[in-house]
N, C-alpha and C. Protein backbone atom coordinates (compact mmCIF):
# COMPACT_ATOMS: atom_id res chain seq x y z
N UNK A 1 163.65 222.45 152.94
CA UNK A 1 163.03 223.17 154.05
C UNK A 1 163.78 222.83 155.33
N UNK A 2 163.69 223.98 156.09
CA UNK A 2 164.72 223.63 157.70
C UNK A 2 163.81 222.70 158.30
N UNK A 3 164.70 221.78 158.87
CA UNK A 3 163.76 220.66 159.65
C UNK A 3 162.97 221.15 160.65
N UNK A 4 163.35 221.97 161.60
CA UNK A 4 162.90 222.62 162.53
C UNK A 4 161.65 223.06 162.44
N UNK A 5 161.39 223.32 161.19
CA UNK A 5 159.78 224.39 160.68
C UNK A 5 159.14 223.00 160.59
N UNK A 6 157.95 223.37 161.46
CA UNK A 6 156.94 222.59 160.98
C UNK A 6 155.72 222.91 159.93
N UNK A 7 155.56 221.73 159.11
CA UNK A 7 154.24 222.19 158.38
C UNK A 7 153.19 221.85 158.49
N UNK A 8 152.17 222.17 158.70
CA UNK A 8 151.05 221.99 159.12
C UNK A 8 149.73 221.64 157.88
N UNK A 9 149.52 220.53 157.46
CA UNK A 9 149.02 220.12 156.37
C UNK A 9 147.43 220.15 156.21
N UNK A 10 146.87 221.35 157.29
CA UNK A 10 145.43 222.00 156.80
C UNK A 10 145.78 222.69 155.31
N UNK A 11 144.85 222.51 154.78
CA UNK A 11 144.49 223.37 153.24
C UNK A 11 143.75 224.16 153.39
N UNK A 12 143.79 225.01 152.60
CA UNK A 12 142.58 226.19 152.76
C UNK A 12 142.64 227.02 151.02
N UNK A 13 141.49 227.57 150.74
CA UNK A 13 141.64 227.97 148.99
C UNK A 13 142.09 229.41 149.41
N UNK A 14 143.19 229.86 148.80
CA UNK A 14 143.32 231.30 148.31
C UNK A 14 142.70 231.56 147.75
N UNK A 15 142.21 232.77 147.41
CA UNK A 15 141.59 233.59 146.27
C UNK A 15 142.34 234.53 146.24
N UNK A 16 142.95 235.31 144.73
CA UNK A 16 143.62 236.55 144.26
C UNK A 16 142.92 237.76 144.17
N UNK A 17 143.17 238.51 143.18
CA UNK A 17 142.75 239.67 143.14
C UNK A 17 141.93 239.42 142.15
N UNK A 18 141.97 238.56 140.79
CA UNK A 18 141.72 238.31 139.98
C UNK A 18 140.32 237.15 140.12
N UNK A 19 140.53 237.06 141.31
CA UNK A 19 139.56 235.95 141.77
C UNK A 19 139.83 234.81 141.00
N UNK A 20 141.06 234.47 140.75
CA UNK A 20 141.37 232.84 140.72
C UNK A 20 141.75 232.48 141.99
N UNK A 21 141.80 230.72 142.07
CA UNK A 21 141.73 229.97 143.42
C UNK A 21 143.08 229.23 143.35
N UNK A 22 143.63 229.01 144.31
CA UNK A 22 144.32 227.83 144.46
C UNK A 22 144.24 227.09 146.03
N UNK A 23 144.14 225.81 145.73
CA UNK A 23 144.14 225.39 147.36
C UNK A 23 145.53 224.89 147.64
N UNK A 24 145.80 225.14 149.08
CA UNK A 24 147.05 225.14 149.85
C UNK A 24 147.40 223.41 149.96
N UNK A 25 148.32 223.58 149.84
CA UNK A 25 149.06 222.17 150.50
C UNK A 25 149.17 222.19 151.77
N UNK A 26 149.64 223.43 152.86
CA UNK A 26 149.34 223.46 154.37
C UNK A 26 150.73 224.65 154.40
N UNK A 27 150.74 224.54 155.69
CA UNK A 27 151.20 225.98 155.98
C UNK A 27 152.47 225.91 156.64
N UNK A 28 153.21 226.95 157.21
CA UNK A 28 154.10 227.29 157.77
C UNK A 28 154.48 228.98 158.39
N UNK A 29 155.20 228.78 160.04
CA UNK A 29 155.14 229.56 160.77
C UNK A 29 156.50 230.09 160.41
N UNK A 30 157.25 231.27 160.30
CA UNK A 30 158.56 231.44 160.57
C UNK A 30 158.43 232.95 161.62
N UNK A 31 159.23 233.74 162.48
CA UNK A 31 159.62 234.70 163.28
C UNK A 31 161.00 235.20 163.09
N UNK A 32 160.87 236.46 162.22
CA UNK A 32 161.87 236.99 161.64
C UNK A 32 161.78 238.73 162.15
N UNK A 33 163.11 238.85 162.38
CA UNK A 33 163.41 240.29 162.77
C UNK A 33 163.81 241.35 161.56
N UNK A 34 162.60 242.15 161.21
CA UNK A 34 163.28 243.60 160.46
C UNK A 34 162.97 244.63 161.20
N UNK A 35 164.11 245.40 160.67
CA UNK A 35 164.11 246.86 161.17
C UNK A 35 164.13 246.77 162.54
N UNK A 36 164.32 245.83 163.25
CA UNK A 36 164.44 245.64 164.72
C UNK A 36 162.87 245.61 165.30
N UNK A 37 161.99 244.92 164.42
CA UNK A 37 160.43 244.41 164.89
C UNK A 37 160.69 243.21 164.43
N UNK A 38 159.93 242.52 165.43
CA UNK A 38 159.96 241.03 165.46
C UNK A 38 158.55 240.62 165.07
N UNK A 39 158.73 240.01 164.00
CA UNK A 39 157.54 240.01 162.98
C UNK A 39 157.35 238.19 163.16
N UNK A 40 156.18 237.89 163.05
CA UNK A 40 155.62 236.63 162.82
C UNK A 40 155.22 236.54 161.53
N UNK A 41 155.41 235.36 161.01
CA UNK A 41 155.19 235.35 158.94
C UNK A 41 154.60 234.18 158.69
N UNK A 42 153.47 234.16 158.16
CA UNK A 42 152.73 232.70 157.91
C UNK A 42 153.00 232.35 156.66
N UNK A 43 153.45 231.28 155.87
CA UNK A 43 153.79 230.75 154.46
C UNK A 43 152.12 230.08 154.55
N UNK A 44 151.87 230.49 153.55
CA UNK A 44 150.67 229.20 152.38
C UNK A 44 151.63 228.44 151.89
N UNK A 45 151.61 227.00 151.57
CA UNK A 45 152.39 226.39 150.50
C UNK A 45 151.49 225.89 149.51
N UNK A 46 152.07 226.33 148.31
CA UNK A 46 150.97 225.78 147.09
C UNK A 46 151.85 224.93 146.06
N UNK A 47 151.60 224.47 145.28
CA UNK A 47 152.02 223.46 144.27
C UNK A 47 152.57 224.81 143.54
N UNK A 48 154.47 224.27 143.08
CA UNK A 48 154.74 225.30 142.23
C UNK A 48 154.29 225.25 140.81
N UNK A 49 153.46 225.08 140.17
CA UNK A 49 152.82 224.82 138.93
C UNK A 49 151.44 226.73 139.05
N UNK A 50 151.42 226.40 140.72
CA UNK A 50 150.10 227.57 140.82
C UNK A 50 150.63 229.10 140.75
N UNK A 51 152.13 229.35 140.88
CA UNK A 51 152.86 230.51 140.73
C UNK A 51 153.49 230.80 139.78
N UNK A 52 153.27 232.28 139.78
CA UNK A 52 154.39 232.63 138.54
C UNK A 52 155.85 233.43 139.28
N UNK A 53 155.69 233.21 140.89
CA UNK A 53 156.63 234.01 141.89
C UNK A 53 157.18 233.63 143.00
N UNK A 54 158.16 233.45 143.17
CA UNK A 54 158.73 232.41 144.28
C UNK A 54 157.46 233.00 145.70
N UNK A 55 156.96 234.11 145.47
CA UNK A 55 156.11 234.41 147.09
C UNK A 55 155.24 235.50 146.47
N UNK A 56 154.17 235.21 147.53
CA UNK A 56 153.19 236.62 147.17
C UNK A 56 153.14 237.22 148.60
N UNK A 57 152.89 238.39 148.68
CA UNK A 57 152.28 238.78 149.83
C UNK A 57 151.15 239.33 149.83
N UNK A 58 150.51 238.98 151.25
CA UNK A 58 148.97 238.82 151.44
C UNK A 58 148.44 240.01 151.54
N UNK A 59 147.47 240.41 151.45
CA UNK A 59 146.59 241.80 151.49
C UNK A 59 146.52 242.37 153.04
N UNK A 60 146.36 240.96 153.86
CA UNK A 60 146.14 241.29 155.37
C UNK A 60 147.82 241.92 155.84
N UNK A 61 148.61 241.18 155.43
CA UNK A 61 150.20 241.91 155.41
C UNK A 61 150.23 243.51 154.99
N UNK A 62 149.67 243.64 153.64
CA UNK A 62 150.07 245.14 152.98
C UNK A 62 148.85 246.36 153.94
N UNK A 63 147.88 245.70 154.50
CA UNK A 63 147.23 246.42 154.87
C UNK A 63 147.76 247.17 156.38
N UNK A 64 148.48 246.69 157.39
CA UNK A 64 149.41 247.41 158.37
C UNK A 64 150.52 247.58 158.10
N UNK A 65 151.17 247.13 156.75
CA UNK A 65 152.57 247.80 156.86
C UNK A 65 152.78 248.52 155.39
N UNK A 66 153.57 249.82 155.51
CA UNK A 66 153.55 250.53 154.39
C UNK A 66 155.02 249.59 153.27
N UNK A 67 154.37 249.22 152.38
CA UNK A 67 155.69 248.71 151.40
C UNK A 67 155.72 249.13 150.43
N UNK A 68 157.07 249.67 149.94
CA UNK A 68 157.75 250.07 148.78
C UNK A 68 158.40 249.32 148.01
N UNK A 69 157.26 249.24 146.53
CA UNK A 69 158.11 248.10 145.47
C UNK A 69 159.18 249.07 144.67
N UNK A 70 160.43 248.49 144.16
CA UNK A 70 160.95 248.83 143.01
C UNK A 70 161.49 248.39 142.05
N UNK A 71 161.45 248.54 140.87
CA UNK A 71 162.46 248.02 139.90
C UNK A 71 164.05 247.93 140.06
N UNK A 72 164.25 246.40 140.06
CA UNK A 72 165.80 246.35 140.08
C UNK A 72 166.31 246.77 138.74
N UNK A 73 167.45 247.84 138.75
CA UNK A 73 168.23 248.05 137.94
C UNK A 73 169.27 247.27 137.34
């Protein structure tokens, strides 16, 4: 991890879609530019044992921005 990022070691439980839980190890801020919007991005960090995906994205995320998944060829 970049030293610079701090992590912030509140926990808090996710819940999925599936309504399984995992609780957080604590968090992290990053500020990244797409498409020329300057976006703020909150990381959960969870124990990698609780994923099957290097990242998920959050519902509160998909709900203002339109995203297009696809299959890599």
């Amino acid at each position: 991890m970049n030293p610079k990022i701090k992590l912030w070691r509140e926990s808090t439980v996710l819940t999925g879609l599936g309504q399984g839980q995992v609780k957080t190890l604590g968090s992290f801020r990053h500020v990244a530019e797409i498409d020329g919007h300057v976006c703020r991005l909150d990381f959960q960090v969870v124990p990698s044992a609780a994923l099957k995906f290097e990242a998920i994205i959050g519902s509160a995320f998909l709900a203002h921005a339109p995203v297009l998944f696809m299959k890599k060829r």
